[in-house]
PDB file of N, CA and C in Angstrom:
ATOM      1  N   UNK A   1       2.795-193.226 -38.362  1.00  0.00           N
ATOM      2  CA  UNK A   1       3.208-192.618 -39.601  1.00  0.00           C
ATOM      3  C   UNK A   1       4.693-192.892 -39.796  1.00  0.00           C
ATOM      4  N   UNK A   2       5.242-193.285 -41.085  1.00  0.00           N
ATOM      5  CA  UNK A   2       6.797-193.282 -41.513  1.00  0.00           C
ATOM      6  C   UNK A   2       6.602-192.414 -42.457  1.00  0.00           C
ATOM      7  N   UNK A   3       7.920-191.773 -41.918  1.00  0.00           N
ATOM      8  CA  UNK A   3       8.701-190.772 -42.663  1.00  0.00           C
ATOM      9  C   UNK A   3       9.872-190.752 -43.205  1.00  0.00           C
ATOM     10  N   UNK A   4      10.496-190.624 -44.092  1.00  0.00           N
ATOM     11  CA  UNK A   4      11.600-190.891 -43.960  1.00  0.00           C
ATOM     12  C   UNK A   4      12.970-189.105 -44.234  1.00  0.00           C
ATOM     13  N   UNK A   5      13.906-188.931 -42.997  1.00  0.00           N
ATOM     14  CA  UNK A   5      14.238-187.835 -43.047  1.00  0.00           C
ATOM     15  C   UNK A   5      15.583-187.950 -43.610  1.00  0.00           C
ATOM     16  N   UNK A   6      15.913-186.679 -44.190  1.00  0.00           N
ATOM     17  CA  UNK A   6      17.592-186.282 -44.061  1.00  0.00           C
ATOM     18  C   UNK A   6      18.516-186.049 -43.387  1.00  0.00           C
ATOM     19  N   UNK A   7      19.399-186.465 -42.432  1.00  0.00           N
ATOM     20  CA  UNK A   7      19.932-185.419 -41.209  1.00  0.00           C
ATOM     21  C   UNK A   7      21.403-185.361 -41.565  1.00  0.00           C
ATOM     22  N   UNK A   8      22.242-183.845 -41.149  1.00  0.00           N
ATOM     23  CA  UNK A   8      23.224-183.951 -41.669  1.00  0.00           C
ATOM     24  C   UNK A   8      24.365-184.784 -40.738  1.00  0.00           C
ATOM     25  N   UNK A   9      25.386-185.560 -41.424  1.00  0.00           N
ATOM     26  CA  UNK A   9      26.764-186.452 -40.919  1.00  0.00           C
ATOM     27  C   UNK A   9      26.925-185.853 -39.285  1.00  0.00           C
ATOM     28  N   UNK A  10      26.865-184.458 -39.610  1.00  0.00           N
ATOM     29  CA  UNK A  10      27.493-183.878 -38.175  1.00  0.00           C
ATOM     30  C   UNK A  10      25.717-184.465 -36.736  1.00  0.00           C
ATOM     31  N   UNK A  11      25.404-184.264 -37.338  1.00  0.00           N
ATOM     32  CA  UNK A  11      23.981-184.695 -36.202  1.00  0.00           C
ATOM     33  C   UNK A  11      23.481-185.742 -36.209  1.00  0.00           C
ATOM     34  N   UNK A  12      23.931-186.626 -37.151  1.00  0.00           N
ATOM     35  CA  UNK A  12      23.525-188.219 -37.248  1.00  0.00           C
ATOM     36  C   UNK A  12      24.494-188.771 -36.686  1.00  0.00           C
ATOM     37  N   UNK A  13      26.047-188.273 -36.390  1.00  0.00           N
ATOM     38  CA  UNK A  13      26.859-189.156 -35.501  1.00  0.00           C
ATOM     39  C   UNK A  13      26.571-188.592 -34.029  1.00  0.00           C
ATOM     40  N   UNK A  14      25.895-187.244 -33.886  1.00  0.00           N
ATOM     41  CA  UNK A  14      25.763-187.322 -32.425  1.00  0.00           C
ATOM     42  C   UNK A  14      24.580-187.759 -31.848  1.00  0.00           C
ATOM     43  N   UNK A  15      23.653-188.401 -32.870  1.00  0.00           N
ATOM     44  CA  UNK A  15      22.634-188.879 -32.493  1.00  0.00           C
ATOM     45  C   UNK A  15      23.111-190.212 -32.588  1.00  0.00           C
ATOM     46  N   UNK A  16      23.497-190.713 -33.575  1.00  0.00           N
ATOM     47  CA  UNK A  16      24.338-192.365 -33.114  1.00  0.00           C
ATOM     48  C   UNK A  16      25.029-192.175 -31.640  1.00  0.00           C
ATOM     49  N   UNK A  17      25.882-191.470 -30.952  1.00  0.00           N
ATOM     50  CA  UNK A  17      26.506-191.350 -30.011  1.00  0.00           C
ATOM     51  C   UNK A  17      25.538-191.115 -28.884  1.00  0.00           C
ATOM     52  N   UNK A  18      24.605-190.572 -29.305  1.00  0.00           N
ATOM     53  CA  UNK A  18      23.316-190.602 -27.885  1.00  0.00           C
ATOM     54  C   UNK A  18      22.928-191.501 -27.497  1.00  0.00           C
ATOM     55  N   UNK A  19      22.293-191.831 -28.877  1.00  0.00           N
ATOM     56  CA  UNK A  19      21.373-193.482 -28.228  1.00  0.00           C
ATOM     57  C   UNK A  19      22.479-194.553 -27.631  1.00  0.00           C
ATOM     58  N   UNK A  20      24.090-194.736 -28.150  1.00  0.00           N
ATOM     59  CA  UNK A  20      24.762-195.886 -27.931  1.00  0.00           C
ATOM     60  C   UNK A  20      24.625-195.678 -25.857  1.00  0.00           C
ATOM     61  N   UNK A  21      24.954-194.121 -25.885  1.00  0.00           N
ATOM     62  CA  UNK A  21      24.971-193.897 -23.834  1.00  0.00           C
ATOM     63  C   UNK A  21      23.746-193.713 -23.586  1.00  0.00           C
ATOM     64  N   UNK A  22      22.784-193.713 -23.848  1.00  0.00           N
ATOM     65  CA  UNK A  22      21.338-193.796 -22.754  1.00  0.00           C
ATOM     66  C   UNK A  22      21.105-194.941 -24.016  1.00  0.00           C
ATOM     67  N   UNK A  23      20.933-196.214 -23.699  1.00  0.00           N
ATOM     68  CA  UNK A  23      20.650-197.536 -24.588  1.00  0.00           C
ATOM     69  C   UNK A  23      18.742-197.460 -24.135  1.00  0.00           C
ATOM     70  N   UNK A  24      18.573-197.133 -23.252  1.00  0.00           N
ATOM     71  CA  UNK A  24      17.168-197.199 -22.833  1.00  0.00           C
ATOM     72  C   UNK A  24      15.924-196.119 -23.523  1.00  0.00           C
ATOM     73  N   UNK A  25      16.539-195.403 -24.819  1.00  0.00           N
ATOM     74  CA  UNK A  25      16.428-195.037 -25.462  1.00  0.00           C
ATOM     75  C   UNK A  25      16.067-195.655 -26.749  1.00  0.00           C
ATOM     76  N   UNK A  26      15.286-194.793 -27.814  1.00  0.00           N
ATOM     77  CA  UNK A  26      15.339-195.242 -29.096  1.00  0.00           C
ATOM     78  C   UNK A  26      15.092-194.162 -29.943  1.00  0.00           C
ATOM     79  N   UNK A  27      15.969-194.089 -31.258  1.00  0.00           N
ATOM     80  CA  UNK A  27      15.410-193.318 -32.405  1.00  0.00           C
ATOM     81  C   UNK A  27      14.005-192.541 -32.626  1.00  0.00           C
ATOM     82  N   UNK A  28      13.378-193.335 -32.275  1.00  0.00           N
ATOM     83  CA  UNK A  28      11.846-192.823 -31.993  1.00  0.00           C
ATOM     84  C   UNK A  28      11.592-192.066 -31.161  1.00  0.00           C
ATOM     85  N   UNK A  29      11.338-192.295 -29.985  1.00  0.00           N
ATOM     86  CA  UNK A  29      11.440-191.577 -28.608  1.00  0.00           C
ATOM     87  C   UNK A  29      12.750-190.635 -28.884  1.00  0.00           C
ATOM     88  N   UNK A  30      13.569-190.571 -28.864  1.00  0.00           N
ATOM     89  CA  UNK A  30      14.397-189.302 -29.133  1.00  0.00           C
ATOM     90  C   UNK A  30      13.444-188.233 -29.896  1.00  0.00           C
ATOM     91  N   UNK A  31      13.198-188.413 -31.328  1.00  0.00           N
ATOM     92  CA  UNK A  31      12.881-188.194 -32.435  1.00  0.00           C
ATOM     93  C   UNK A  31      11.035-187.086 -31.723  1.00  0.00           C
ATOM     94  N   UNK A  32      10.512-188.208 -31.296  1.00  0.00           N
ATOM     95  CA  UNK A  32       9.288-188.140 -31.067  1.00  0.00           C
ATOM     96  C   UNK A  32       9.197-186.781 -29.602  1.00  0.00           C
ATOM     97  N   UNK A  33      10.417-186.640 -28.774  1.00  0.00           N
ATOM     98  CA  UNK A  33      10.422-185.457 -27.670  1.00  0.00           C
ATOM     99  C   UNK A  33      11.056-184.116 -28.560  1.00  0.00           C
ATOM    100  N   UNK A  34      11.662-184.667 -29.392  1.00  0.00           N
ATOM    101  CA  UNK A  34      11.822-183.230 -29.724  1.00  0.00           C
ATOM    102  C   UNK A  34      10.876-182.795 -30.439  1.00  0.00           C
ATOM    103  N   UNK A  35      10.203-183.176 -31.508  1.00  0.00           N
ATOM    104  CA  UNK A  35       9.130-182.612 -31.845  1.00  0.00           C
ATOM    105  C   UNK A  35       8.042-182.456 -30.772  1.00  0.00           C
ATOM    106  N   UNK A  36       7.929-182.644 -29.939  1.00  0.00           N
ATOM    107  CA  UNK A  36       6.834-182.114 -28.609  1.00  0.00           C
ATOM    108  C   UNK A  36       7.652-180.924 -28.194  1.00  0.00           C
ATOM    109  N   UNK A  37       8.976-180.519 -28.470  1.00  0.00           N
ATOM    110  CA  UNK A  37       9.356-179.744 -27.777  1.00  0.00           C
ATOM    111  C   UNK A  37       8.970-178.568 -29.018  1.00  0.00           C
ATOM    112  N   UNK A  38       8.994-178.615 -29.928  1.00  0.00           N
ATOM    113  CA  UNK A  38       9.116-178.329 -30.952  1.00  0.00           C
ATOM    114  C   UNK A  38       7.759-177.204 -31.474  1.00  0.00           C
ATOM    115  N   UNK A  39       6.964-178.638 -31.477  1.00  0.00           N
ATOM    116  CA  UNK A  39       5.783-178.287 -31.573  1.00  0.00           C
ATOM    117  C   UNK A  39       5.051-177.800 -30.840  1.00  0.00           C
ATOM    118  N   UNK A  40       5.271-178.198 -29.933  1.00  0.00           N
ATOM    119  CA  UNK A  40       4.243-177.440 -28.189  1.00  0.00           C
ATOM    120  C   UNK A  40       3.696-175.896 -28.138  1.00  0.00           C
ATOM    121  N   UNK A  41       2.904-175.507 -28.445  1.00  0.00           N
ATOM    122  CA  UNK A  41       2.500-173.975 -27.649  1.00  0.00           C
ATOM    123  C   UNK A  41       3.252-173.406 -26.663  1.00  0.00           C
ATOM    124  N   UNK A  42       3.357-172.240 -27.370  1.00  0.00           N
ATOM    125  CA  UNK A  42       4.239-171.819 -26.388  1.00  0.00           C
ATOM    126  C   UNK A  42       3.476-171.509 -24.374  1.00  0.00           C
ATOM    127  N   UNK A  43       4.218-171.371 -23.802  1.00  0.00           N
ATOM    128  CA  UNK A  43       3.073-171.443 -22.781  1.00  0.00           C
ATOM    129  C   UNK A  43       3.820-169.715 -21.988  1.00  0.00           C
ATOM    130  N   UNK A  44       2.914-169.077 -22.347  1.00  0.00           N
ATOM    131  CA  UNK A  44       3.012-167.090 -21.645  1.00  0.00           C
ATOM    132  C   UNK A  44       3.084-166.910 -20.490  1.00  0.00           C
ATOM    133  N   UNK A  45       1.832-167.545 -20.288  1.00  0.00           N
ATOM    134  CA  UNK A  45       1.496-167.110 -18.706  1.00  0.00           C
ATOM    135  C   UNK A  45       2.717-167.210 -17.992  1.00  0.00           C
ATOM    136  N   UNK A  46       3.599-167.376 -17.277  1.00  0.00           N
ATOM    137  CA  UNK A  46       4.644-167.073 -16.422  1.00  0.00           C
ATOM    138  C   UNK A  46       5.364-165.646 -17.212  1.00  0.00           C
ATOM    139  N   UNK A  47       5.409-165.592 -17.986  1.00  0.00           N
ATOM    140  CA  UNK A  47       5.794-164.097 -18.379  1.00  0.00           C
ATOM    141  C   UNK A  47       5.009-163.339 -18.599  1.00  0.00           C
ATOM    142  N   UNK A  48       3.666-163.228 -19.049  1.00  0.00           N
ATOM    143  CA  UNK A  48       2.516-162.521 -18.165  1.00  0.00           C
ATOM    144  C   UNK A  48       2.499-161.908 -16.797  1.00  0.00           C
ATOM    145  N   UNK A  49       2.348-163.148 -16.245  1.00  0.00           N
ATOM    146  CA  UNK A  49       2.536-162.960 -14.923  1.00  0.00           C
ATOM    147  C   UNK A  49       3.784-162.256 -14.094  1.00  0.00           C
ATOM    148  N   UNK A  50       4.884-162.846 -14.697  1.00  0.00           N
ATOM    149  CA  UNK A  50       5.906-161.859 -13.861  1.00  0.00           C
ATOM    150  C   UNK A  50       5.965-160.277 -15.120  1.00  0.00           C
ATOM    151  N   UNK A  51       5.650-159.898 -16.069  1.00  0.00           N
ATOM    152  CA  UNK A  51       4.758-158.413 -16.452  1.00  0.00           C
ATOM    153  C   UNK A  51       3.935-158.011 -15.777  1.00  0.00           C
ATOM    154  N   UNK A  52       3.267-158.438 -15.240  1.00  0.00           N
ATOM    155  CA  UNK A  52       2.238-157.371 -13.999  1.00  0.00           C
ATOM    156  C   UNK A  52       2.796-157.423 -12.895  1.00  0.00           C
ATOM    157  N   UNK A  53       3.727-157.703 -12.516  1.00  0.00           N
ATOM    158  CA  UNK A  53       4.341-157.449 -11.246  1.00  0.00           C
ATOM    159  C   UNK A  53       4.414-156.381 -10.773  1.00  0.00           C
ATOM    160  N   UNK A  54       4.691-155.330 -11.790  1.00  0.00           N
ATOM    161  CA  UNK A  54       4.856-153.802 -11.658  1.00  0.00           C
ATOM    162  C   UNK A  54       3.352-153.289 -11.557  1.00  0.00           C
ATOM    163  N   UNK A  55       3.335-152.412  -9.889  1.00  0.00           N
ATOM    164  CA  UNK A  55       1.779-151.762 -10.304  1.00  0.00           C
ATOM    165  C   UNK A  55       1.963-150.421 -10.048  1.00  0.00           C
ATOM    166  N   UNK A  56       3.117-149.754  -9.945  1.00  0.00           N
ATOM    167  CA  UNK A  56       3.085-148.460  -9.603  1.00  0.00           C
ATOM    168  C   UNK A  56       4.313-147.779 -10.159  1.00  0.00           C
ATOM    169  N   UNK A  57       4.351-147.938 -11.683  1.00  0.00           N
ATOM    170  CA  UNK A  57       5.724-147.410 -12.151  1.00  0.00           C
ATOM    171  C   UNK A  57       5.844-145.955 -12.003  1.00  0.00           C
ATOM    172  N   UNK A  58       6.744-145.910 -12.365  1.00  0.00           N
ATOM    173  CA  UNK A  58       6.776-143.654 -12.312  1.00  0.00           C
ATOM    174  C   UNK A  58       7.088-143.301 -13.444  1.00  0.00           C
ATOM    175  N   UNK A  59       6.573-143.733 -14.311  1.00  0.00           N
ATOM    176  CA  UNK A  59       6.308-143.448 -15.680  1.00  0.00           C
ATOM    177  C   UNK A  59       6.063-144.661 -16.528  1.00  0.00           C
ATOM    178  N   UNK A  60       5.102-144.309 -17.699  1.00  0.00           N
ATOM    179  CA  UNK A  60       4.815-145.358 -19.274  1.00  0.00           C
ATOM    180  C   UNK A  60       5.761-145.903 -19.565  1.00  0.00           C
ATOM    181  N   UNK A  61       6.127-147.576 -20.311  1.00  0.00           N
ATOM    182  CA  UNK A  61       6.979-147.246 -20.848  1.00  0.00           C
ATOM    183  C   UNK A  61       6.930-146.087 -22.410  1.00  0.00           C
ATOM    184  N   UNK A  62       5.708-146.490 -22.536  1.00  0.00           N
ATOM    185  CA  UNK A  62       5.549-145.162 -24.221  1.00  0.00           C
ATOM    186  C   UNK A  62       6.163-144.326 -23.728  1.00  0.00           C
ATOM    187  N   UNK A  63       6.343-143.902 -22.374  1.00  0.00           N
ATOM    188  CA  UNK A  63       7.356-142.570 -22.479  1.00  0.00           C
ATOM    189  C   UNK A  63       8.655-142.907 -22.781  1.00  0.00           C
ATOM    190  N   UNK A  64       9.302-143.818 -23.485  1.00  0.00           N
ATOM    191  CA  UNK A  64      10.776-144.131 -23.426  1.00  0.00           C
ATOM    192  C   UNK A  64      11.359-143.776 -21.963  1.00  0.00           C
ATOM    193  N   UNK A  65      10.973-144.766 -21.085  1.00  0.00           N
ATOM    194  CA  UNK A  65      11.527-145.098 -20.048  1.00  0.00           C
ATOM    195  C   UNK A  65      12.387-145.635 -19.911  1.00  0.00           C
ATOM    196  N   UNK A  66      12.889-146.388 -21.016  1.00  0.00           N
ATOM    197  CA  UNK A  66      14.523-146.582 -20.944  1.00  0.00           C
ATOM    198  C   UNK A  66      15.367-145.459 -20.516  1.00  0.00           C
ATOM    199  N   UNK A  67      15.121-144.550 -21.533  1.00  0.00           N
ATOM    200  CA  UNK A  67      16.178-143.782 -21.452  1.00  0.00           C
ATOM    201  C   UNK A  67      15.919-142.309 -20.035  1.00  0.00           C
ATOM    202  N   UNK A  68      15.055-142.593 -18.888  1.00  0.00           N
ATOM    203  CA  UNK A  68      14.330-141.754 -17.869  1.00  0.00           C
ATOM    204  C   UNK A  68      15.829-141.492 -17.341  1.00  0.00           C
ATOM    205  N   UNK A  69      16.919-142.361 -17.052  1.00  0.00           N
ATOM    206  CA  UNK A  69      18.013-142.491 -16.153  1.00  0.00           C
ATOM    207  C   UNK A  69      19.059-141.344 -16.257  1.00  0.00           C
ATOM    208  N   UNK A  70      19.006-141.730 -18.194  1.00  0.00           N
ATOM    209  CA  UNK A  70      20.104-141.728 -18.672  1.00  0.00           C
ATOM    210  C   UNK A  70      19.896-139.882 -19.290  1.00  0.00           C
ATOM    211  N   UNK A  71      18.206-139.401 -19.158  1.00  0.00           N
ATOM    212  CA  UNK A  71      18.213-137.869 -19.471  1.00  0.00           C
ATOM    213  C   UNK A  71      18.093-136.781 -17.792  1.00  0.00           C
ATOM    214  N   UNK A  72      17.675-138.019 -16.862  1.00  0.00           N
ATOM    215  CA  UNK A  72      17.967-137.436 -15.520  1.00  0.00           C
ATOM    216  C   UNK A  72      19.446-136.537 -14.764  1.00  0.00           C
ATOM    217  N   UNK A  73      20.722-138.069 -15.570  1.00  0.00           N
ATOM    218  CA  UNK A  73      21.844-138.055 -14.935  1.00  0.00           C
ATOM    219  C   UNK A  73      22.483-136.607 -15.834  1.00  0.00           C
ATOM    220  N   UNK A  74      21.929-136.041 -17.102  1.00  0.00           N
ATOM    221  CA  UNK A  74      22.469-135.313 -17.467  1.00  0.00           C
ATOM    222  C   UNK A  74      21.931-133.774 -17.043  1.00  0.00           C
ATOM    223  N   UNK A  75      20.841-133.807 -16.214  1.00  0.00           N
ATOM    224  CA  UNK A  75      20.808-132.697 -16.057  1.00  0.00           C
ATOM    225  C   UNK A  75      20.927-132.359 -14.951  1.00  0.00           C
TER     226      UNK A  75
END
């Protein structure tokens, strides 16, 4: 597919300045990882996973457990 984009002066000279230092590079392949980065699903599971880490809290957070510390220290 061609497309043809807009990019502004300030990001078209640092994208001229990219490709000139990694030459093993191209417009495309630049172009083409960031949209994979872009586009990609996000992927949860590792923050899932480190969320169940906790199996024995001492309170909900629905109980506003933030603030457990901070109504403890005052009384």
């Amino acid at each position: 597919m061609k497309r043809t984009i807009y990019l502004p002066d300030d990001i078209a000279e640092r994208l001229n300045k990219y490709l000139i230092d990694h030459p093993n590079e191209t417009l495309s392949s630049v172009v083409q990882e960031a949209l994979e980065k872009k586009l990609a699903p996000k992927d949860v599971s590792k923050l899932l996973s480190f969320a169940g880490i906790v199996q024995n809290a001492s309170c909900n957070a629905a109980d506003n457990a933030e603030d457990r510390d901070a109504i403890a220290s005052e009384r």
